[in-house]
N, C-alpha and C. Protein backbone atom coordinates (compact mmCIF):
# COMPACT_ATOMS: atom_id res chain seq x y z
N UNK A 1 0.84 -1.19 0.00
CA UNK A 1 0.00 0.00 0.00
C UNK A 1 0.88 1.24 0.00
N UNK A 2 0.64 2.63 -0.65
CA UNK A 2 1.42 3.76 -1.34
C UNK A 2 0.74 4.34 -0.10
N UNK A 3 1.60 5.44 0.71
CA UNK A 3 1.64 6.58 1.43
C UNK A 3 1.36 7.41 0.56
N UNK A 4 1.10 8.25 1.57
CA UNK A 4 1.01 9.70 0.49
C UNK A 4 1.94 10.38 -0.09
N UNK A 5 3.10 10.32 0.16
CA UNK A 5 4.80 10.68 -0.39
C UNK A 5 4.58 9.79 -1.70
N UNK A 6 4.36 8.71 -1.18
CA UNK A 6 4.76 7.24 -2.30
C UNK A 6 3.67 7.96 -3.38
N UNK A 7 2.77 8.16 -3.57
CA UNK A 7 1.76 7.98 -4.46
C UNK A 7 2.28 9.61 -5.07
N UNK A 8 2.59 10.95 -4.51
CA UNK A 8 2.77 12.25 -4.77
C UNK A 8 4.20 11.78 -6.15
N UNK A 9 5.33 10.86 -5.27
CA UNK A 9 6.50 10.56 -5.98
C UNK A 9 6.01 9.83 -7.60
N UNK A 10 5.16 8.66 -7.67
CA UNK A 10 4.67 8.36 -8.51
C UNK A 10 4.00 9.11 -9.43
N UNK A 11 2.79 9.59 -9.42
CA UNK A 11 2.34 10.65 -9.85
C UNK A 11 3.52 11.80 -10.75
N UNK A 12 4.19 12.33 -9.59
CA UNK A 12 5.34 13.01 -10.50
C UNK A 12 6.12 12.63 -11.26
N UNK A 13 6.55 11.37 -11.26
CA UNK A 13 7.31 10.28 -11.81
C UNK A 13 6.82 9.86 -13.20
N UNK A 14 5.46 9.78 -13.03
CA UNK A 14 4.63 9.95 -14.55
C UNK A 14 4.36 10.88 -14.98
N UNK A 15 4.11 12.14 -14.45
CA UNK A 15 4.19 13.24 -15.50
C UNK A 15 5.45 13.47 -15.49
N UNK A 16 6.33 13.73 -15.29
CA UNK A 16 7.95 13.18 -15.85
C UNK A 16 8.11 12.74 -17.37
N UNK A 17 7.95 11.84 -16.93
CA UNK A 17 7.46 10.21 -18.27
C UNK A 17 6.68 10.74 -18.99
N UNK A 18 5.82 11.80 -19.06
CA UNK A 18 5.00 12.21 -20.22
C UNK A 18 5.17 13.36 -20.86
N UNK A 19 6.62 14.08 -20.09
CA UNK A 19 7.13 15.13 -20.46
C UNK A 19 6.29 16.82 -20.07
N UNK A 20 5.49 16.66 -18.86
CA UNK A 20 4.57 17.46 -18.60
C UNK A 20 5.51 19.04 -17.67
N UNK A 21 6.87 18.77 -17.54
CA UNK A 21 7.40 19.46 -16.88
C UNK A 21 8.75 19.86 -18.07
N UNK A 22 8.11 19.63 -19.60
CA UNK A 22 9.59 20.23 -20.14
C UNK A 22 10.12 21.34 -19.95
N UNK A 23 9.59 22.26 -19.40
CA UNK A 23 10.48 23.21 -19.25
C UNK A 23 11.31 23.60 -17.89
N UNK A 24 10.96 22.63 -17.33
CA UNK A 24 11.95 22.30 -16.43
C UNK A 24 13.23 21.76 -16.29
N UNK A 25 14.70 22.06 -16.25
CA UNK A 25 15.66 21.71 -15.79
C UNK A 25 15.68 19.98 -14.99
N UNK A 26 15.03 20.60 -13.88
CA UNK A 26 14.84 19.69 -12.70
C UNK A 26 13.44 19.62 -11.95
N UNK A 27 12.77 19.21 -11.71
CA UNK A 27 11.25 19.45 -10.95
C UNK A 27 11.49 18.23 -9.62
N UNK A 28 11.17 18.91 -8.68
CA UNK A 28 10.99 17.71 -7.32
C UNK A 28 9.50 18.03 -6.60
N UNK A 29 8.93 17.38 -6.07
CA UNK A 29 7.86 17.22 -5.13
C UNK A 29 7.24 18.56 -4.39
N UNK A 30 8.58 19.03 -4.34
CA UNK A 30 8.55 20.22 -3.69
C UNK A 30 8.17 21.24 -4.58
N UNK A 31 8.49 21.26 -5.78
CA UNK A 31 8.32 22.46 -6.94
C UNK A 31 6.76 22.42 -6.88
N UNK A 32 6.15 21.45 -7.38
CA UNK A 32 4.74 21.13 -7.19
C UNK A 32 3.78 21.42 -6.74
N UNK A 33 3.16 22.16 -6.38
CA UNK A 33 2.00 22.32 -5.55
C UNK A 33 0.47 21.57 -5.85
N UNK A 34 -0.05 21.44 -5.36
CA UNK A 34 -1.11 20.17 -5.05
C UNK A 34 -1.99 20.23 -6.20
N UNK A 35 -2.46 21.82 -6.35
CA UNK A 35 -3.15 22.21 -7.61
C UNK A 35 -2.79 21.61 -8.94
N UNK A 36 -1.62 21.77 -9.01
CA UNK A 36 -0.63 21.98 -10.38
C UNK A 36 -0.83 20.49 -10.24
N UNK A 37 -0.71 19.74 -9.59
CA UNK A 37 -0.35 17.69 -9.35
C UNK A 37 -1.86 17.34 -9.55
N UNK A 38 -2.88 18.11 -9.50
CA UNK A 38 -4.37 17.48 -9.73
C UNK A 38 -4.59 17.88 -11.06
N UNK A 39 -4.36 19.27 -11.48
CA UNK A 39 -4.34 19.62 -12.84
C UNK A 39 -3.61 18.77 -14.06
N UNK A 40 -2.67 18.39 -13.54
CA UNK A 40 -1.47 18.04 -14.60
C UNK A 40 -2.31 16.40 -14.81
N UNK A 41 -2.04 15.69 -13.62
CA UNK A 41 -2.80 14.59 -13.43
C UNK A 41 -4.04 14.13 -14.49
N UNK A 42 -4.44 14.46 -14.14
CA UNK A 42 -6.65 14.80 -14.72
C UNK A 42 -6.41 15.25 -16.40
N UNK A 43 -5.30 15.80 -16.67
CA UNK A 43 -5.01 16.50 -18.37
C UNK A 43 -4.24 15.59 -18.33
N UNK A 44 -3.07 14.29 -18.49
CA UNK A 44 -2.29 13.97 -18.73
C UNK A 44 -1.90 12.47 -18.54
N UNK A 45 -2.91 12.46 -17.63
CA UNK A 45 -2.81 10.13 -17.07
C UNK A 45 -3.57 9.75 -17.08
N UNK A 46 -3.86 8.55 -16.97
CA UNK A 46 -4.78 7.64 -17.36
C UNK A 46 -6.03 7.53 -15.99
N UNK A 47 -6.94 6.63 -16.12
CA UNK A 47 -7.92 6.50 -15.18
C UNK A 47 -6.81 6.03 -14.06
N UNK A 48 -6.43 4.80 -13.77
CA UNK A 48 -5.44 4.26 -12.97
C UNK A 48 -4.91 5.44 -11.88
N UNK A 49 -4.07 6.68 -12.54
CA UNK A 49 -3.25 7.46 -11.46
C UNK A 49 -4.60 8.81 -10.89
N UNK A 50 -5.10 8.74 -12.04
CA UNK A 50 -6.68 9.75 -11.49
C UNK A 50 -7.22 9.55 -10.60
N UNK A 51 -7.73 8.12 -10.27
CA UNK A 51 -8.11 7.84 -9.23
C UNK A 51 -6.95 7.49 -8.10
N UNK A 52 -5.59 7.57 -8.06
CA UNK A 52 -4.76 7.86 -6.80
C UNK A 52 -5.34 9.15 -6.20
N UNK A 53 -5.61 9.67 -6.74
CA UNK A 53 -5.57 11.39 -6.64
C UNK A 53 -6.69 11.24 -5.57
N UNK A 54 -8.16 10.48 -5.23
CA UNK A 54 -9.09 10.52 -4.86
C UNK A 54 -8.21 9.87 -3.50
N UNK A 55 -7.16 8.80 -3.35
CA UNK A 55 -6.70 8.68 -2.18
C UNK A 55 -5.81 10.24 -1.45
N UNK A 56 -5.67 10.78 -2.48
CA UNK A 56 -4.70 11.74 -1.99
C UNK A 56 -5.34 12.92 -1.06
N UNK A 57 -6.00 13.59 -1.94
CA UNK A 57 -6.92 14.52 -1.67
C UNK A 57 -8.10 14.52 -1.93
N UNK A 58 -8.79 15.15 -1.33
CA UNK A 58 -10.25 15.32 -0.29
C UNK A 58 -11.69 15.72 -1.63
N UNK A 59 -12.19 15.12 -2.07
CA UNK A 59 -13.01 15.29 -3.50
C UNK A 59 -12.91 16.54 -3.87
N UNK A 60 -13.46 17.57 -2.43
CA UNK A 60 -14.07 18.77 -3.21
C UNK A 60 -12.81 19.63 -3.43
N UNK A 61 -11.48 19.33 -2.98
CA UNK A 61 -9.98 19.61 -3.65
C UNK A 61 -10.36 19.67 -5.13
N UNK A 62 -10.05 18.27 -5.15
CA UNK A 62 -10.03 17.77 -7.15
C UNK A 62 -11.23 18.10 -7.73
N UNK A 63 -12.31 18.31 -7.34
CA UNK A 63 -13.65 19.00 -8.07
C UNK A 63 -13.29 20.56 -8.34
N UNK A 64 -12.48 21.10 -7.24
CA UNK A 64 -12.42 22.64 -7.54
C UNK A 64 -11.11 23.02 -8.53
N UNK A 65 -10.60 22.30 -8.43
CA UNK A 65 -9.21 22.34 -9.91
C UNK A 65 -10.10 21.75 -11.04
N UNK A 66 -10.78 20.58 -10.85
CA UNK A 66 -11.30 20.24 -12.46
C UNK A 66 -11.99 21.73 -12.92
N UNK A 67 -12.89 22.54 -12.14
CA UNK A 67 -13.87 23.40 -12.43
C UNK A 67 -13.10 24.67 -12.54
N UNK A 68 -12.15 24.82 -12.12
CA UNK A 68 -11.26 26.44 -12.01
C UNK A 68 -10.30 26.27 -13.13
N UNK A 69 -9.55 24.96 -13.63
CA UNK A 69 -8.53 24.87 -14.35
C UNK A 69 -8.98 24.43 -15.71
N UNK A 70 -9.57 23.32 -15.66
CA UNK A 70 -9.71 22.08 -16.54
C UNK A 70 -10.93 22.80 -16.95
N UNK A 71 -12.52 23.01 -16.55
CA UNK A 71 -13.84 23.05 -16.79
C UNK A 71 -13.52 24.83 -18.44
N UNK A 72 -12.74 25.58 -17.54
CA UNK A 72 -13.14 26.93 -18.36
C UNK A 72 -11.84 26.94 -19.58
N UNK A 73 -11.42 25.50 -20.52
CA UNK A 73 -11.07 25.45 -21.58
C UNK A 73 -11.99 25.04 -22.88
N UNK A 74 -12.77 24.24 -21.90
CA UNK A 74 -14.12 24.50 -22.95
C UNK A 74 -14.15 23.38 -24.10
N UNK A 75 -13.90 23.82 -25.31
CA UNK A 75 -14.31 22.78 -26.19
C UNK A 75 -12.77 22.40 -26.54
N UNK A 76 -11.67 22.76 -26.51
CA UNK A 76 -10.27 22.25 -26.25
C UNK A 76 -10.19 20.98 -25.60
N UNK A 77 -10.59 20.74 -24.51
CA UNK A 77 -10.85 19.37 -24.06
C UNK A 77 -11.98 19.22 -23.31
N UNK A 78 -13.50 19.16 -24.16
CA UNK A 78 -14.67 18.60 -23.85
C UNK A 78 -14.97 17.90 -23.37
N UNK A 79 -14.39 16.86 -24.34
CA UNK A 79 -14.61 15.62 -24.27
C UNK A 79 -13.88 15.01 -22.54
N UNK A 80 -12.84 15.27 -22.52
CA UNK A 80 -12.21 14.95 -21.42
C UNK A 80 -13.28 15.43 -20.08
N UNK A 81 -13.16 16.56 -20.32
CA UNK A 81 -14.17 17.59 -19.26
C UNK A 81 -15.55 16.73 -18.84
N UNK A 82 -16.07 16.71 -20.02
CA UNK A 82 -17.63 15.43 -19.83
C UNK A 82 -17.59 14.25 -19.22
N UNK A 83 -16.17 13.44 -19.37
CA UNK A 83 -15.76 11.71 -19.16
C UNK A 83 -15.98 12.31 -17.57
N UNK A 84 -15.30 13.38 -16.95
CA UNK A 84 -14.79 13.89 -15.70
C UNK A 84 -16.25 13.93 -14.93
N UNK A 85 -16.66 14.70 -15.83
CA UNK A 85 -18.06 15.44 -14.97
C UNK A 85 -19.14 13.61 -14.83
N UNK A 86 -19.05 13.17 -15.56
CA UNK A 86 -20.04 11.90 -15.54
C UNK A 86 -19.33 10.95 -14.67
N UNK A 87 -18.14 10.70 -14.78
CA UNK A 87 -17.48 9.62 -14.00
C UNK A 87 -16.86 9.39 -12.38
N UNK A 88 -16.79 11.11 -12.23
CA UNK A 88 -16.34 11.29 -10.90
C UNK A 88 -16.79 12.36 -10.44
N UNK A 89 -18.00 12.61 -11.20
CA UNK A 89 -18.53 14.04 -10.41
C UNK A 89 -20.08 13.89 -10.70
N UNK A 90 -20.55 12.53 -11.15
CA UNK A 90 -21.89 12.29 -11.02
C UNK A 90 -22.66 13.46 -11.64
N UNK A 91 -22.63 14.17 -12.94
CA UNK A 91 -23.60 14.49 -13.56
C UNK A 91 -24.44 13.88 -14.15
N UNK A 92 -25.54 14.48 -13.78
CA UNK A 92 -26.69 13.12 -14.88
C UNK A 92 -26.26 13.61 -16.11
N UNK A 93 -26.37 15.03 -16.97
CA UNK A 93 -26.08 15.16 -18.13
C UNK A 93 -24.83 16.04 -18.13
N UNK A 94 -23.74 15.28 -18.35
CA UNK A 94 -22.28 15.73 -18.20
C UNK A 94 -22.15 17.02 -19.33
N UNK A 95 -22.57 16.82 -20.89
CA UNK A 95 -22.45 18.01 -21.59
C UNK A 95 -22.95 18.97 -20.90
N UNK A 96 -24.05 18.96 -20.53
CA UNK A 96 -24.84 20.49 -20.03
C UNK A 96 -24.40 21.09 -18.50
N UNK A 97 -23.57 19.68 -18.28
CA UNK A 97 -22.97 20.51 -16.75
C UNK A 97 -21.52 21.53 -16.76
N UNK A 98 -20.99 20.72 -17.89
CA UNK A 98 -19.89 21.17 -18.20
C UNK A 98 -19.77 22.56 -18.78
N UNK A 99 -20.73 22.50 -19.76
CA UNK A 99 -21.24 23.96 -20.54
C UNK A 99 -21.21 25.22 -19.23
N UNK A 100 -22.44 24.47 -18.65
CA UNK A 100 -23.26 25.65 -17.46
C UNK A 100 -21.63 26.01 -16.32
N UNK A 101 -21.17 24.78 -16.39
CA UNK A 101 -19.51 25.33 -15.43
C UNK A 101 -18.98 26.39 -15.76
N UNK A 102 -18.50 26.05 -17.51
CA UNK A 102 -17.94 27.16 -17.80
C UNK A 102 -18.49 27.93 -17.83
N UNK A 103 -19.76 28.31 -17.98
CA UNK A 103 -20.07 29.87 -18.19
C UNK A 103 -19.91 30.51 -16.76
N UNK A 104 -19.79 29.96 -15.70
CA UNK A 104 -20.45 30.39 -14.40
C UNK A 104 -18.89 30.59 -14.31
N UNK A 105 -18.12 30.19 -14.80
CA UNK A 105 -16.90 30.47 -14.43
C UNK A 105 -16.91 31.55 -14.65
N UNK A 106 -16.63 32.06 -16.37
CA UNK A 106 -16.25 33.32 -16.67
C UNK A 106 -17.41 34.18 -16.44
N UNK A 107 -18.63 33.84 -16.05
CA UNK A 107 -19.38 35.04 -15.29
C UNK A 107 -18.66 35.58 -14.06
N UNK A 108 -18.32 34.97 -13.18
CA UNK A 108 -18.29 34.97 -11.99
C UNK A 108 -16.39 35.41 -11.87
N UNK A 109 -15.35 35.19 -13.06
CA UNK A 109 -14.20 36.21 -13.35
C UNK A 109 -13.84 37.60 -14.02
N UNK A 110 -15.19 37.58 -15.00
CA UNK A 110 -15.02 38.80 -16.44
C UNK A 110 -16.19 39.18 -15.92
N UNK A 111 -16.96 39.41 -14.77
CA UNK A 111 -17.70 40.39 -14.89
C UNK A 111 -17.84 41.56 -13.77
């Protein structure tokens, strides 16, 4: 069973491996902040390390990065956005939740 170090190290270890930190020199655990490790995560790995993330941190953590980071790109990654909203965030109709996210986003920044 993965600690929470163990699973943070992994996690980074695969976005590593997927090249999610090229412009980095060097990146450690520490560079990271929790946001940036749920964001990167959720855009970049598979179901498998996504759901580490649910051992890691606390749902409404990873619900508020999917909706602040991930939700207000919109039709760039929809599709992804919808799999999210239906699979781990229990929308009955994932397109129309996703839609209504984003707008409430940029209502609630640009106005």
């Amino acid at each position: 069973m993965m600690d929470e170090k163990d699973i943070k190290s992994y996690l980074l270890q695969k976005l590593k491996d997927e090249n999610c930190f090229w412009s980095y020199s060097e990146v450690s655990a520490e560079d990271v902040d929790d946001a940036t490790l749920i964001e990167k995560t959720m855009r970049h790995l598979d179901i498998d390390e996504i759901n580490l993330l649910f051992k890691l941190f606390p749902y409404s953590m990873i619900k508020r990065v999917w909706l602040d980071r991930l939700v207000p790109e919109g039709e760039y990654i929809f599709a992804l956005n919808r799999l999210f909203a239906w699979y781990y965030f229990n929308a009955k109709k994932p397109s129309s939740y996703v839609r209504a996210m984003a707008t409430r986003h940029f209502n609630r920044n640009f106005t």
